[in-house]
N, C-alpha and C. Protein backbone atom coordinates (compact mmCIF):
# COMPACT_ATOMS: atom_id res chain seq x y z
N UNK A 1 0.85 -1.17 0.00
CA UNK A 1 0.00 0.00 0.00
C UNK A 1 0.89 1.23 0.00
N UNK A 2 0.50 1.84 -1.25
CA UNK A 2 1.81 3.27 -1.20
C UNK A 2 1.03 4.30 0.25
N UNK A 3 0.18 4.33 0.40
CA UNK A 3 -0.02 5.17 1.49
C UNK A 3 1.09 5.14 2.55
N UNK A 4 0.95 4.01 3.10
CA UNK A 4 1.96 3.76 4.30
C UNK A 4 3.87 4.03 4.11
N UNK A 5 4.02 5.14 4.41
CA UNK A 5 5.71 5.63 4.92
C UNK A 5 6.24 4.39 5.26
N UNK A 6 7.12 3.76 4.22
CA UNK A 6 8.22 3.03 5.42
C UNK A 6 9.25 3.95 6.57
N UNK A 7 9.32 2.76 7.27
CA UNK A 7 9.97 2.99 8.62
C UNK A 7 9.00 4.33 9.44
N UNK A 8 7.67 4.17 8.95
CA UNK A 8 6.92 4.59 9.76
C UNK A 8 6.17 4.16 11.33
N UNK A 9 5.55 4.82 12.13
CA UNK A 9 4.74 3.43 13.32
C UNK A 9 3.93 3.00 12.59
N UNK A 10 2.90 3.03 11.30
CA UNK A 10 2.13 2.06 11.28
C UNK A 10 2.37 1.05 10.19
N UNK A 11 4.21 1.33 9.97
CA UNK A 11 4.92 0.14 9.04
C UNK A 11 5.21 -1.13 9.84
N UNK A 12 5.71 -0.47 10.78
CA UNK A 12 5.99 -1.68 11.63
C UNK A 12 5.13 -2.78 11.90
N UNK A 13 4.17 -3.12 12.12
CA UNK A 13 3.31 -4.43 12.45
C UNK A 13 3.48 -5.09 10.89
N UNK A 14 3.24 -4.87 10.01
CA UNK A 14 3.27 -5.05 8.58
C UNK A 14 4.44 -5.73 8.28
N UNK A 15 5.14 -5.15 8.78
CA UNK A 15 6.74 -5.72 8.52
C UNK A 15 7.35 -6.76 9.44
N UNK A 16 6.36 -6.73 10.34
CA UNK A 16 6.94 -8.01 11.26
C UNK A 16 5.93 -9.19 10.86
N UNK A 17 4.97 -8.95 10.43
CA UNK A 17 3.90 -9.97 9.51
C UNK A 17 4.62 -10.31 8.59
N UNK A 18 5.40 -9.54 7.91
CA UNK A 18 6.36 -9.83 6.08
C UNK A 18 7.08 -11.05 6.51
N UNK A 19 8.28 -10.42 8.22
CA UNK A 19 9.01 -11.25 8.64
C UNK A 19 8.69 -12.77 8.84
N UNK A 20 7.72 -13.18 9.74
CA UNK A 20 7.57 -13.69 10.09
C UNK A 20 6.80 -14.46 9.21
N UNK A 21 5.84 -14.54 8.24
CA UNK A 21 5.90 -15.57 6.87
C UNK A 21 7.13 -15.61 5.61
N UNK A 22 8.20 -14.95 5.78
CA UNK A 22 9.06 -15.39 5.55
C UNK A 22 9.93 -16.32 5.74
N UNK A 23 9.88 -16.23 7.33
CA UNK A 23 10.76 -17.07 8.18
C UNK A 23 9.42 -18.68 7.83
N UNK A 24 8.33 -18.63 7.82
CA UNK A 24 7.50 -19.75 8.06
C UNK A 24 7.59 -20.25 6.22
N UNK A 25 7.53 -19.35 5.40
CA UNK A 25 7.65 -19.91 4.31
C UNK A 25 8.76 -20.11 3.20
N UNK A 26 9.93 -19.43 4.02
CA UNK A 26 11.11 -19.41 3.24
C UNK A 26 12.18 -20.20 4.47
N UNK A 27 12.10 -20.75 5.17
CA UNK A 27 12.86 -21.57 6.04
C UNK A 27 12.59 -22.68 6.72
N UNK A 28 10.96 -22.49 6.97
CA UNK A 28 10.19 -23.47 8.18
C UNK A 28 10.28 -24.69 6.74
N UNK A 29 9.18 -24.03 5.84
CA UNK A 29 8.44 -25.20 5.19
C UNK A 29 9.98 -26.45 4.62
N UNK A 30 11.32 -25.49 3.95
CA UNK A 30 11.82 -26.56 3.39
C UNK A 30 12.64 -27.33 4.65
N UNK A 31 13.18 -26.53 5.64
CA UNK A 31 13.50 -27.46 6.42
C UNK A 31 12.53 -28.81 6.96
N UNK A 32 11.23 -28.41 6.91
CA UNK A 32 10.75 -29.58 7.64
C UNK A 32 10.52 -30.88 6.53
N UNK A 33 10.41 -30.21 5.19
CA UNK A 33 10.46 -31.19 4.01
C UNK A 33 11.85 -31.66 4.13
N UNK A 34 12.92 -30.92 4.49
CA UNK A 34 14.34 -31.83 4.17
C UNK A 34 14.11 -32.86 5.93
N UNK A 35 13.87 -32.33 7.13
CA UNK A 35 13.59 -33.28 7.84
C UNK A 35 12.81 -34.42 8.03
N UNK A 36 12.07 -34.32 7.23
CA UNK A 36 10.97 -35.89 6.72
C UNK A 36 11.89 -36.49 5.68
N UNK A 37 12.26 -35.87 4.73
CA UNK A 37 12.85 -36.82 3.84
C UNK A 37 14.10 -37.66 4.29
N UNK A 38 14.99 -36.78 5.03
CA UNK A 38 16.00 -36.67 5.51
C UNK A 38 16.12 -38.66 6.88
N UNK A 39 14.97 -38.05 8.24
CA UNK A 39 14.85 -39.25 8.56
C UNK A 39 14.38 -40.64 7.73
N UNK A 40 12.94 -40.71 6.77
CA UNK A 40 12.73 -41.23 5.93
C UNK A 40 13.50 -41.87 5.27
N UNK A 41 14.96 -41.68 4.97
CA UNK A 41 16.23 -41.99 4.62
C UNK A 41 16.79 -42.32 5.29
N UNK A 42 16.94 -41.98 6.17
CA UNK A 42 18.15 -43.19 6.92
C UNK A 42 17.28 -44.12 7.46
N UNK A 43 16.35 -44.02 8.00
CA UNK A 43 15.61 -44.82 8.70
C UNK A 43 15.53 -46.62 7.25
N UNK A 44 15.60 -45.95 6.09
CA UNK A 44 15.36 -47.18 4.89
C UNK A 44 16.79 -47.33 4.23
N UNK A 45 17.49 -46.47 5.08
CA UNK A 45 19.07 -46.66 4.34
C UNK A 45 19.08 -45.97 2.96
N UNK A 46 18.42 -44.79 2.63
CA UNK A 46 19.07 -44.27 1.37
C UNK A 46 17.75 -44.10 0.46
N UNK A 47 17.28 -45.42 0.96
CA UNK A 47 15.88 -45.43 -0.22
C UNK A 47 14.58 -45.46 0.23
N UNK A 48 14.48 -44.11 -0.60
CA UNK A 48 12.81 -43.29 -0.12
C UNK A 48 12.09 -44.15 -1.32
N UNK A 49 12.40 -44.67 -2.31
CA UNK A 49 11.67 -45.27 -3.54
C UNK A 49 10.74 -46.79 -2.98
N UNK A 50 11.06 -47.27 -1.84
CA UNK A 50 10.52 -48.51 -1.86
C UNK A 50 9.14 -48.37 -1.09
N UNK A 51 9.08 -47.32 -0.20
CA UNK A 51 8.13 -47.30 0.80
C UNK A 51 6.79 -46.53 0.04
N UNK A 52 6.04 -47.42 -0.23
CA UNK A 52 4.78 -46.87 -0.95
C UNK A 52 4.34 -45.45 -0.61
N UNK A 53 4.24 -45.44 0.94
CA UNK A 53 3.09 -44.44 1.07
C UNK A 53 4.43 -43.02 1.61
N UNK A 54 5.30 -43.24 1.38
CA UNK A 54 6.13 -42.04 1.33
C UNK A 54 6.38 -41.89 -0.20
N UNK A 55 6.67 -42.25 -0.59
CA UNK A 55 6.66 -41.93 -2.05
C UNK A 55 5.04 -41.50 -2.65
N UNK A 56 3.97 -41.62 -2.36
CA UNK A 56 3.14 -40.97 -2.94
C UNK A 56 2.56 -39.57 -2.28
N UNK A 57 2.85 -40.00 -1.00
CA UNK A 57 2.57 -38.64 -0.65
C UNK A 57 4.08 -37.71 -0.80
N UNK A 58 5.06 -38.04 -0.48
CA UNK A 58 6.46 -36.95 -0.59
C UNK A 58 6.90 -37.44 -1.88
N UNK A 59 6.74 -38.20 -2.71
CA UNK A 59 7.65 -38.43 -3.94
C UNK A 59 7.22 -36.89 -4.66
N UNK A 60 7.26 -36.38 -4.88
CA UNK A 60 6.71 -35.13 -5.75
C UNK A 60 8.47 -34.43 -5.70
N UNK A 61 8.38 -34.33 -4.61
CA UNK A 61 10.17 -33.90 -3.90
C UNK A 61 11.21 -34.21 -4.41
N UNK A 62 11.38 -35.30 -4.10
CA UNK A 62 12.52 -35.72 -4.75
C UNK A 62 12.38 -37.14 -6.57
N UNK A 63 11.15 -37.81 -6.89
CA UNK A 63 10.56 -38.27 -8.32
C UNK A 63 11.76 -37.85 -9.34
N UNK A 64 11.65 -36.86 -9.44
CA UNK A 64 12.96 -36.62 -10.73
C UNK A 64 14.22 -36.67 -10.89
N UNK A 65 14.84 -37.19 -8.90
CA UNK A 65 15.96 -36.56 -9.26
C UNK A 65 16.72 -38.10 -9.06
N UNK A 66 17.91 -38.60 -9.17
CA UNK A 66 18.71 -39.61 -9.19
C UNK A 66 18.11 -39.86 -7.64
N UNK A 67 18.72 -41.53 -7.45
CA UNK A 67 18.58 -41.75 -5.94
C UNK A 67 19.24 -41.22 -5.13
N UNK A 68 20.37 -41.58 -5.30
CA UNK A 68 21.17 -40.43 -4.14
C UNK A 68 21.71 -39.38 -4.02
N UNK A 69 20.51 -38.21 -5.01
CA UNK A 69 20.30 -36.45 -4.96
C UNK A 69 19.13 -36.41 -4.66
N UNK A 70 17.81 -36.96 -3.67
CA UNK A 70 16.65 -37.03 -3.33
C UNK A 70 16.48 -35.97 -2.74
N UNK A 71 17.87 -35.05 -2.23
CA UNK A 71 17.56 -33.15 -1.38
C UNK A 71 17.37 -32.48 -2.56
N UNK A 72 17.99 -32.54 -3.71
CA UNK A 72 17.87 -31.35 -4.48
C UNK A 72 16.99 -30.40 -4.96
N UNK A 73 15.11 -30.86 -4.51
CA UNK A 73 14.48 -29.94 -4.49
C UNK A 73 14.75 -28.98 -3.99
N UNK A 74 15.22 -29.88 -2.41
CA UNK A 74 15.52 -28.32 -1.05
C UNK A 74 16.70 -27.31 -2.19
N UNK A 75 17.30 -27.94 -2.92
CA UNK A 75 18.84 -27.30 -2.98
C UNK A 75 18.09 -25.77 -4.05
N UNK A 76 17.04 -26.14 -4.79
CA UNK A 76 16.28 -25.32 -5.87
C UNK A 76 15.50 -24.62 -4.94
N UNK A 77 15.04 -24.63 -3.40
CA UNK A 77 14.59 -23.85 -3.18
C UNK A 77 15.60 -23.28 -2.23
N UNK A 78 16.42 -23.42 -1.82
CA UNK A 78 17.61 -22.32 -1.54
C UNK A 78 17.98 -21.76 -1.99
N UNK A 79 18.39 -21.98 -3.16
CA UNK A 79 18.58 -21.52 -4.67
C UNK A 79 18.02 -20.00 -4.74
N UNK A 80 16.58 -20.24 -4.62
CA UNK A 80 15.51 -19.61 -4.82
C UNK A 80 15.62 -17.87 -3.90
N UNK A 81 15.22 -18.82 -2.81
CA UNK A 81 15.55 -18.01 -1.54
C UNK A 81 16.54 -16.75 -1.33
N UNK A 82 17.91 -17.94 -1.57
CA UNK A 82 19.00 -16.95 -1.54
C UNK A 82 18.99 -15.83 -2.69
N UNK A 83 18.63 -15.88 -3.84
CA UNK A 83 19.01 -15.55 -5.41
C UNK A 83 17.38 -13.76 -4.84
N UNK A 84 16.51 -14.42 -3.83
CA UNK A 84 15.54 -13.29 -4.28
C UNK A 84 16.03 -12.13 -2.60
N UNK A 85 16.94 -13.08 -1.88
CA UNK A 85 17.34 -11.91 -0.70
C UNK A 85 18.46 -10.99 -1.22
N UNK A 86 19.05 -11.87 -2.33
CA UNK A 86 20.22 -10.96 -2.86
C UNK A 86 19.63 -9.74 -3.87
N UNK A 87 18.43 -9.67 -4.74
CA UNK A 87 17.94 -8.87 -5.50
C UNK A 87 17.30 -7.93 -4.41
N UNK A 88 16.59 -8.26 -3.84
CA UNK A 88 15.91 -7.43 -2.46
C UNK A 88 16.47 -6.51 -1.51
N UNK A 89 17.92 -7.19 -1.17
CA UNK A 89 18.36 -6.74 0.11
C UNK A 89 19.45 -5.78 -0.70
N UNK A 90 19.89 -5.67 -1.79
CA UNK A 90 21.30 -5.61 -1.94
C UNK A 90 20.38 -4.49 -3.57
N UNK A 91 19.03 -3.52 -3.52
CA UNK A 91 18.15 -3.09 -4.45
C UNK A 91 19.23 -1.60 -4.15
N UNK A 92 19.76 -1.10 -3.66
CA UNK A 92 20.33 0.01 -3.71
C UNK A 92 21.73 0.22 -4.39
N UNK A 93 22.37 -1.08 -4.65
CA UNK A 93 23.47 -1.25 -4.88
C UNK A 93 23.26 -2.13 -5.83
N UNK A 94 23.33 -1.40 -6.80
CA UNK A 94 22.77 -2.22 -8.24
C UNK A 94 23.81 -3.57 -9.06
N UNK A 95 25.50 -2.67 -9.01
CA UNK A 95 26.60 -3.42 -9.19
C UNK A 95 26.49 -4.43 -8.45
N UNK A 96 26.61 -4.59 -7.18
CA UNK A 96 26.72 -5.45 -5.94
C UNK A 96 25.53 -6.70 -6.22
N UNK A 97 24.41 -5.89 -6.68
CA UNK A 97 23.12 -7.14 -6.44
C UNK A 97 23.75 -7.95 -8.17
N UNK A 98 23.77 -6.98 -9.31
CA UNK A 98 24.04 -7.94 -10.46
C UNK A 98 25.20 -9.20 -10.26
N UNK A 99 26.12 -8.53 -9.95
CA UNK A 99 27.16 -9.31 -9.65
C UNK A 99 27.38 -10.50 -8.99
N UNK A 100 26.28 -10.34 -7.64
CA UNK A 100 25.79 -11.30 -6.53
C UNK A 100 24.88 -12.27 -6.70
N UNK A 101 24.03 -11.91 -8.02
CA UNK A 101 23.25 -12.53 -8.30
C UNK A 101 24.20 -13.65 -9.91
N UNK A 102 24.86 -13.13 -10.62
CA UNK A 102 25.29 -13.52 -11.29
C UNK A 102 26.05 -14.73 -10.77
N UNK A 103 26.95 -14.67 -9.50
CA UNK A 103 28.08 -15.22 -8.87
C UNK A 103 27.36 -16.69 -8.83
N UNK A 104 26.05 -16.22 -7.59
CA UNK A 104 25.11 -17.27 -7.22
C UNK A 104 24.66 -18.46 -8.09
N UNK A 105 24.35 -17.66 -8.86
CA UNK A 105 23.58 -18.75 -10.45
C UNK A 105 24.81 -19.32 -11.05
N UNK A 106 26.13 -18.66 -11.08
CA UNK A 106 27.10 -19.33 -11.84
C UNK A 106 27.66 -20.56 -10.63
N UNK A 107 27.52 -20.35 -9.55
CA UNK A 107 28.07 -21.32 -8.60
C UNK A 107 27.15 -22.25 -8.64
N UNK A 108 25.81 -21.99 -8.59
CA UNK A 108 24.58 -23.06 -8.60
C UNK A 108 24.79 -24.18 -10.07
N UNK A 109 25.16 -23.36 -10.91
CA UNK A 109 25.18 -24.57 -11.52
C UNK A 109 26.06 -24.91 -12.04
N UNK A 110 27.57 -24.89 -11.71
CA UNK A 110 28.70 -25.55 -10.89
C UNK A 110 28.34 -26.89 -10.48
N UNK A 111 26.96 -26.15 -9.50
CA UNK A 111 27.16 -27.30 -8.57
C UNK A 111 26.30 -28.67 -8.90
N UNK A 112 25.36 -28.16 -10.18
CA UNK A 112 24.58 -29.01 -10.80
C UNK A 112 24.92 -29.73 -11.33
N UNK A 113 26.32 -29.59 -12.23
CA UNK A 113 27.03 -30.24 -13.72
C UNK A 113 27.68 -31.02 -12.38
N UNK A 114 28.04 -30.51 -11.76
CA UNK A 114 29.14 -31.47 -10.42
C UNK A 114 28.60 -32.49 -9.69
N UNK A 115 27.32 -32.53 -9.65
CA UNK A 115 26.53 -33.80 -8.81
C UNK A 115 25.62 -34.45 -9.82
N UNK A 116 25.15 -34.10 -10.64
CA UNK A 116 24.39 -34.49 -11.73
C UNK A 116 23.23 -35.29 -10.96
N UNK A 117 22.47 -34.17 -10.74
CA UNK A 117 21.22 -34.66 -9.89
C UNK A 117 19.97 -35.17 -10.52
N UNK A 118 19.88 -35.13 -11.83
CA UNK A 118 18.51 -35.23 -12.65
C UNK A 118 18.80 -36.32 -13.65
N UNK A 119 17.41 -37.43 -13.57
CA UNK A 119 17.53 -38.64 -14.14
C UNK A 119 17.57 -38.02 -15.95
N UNK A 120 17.09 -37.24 -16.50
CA UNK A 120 16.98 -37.22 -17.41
C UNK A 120 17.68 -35.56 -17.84
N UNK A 121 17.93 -35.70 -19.22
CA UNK A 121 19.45 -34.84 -19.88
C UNK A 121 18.33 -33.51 -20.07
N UNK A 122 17.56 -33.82 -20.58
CA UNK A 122 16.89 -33.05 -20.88
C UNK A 122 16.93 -31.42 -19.98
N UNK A 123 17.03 -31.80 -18.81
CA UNK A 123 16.34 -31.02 -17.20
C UNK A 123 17.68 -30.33 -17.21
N UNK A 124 18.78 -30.81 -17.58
CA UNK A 124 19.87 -29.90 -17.27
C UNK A 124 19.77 -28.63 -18.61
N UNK A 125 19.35 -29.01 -19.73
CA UNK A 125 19.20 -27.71 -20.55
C UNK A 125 18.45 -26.85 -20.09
N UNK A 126 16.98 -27.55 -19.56
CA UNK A 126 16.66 -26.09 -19.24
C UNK A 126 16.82 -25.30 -17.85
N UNK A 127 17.75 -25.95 -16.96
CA UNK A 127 18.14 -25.62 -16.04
C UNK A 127 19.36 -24.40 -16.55
């Protein structure tokens, strides 16, 4: 709402609402998806593929990716995360955010060609 002055008093409640579904939807949700998958895995030794009813309800998660890259959703939504605090936080300093953002994406997929997380060739082009 352009009405409202930032760093005004009636910004503040607003902004601790921003915070705080941030923190619930940019930290809570994938950690607790990497902690289900995560025990889910060791608990079967590695393989989330055999147990029916985890795989239909959590296979969505990890379905595409090799067996033993089953995090790499989480890794696309860190990805994510990090790539939109760096455009956001770093909006005044235009050099700094291109650059930061450039660095990020060139390291990300570094790190893609380096683990080769996706069953099929295809996913890395359009990655």
């Amino acid at each position: 709402d352009y009405q409202f002055r930032c760093n005004a008093t009636e910004w503040y409640p607003y902004m601790a609402l921003a915070l705080i579904f941030l923190a619930v939807y940019g930290i809570g949700v994938p950690m607790v998806a990497i902690a289900f998958l995560f025990h889910n895995s060791r608990k079967r030794k590695g393989n989330l593929w055999n147990n029916r009813i985890v795989y239909m309800n959590w296979g969505f998660l990890y379905r595409g990716y090799r067996h033993r890259r089953w995090y790499w959703e989480i890794v696309i939504q860190i990805r994510k995360m990090v790539l939109i605090l760096v455009v956001v936080f770093l909006s005044d300093y235009t050099e700094v955010q291109l650059m930061g953002a450039i660095w990020w994406l060139a390291f990300d997929l570094a790190l893609c060609y380096k683990l080769n997380p996706y069953k099929e060739r295809l996913k890395y082009w359009l990655e």
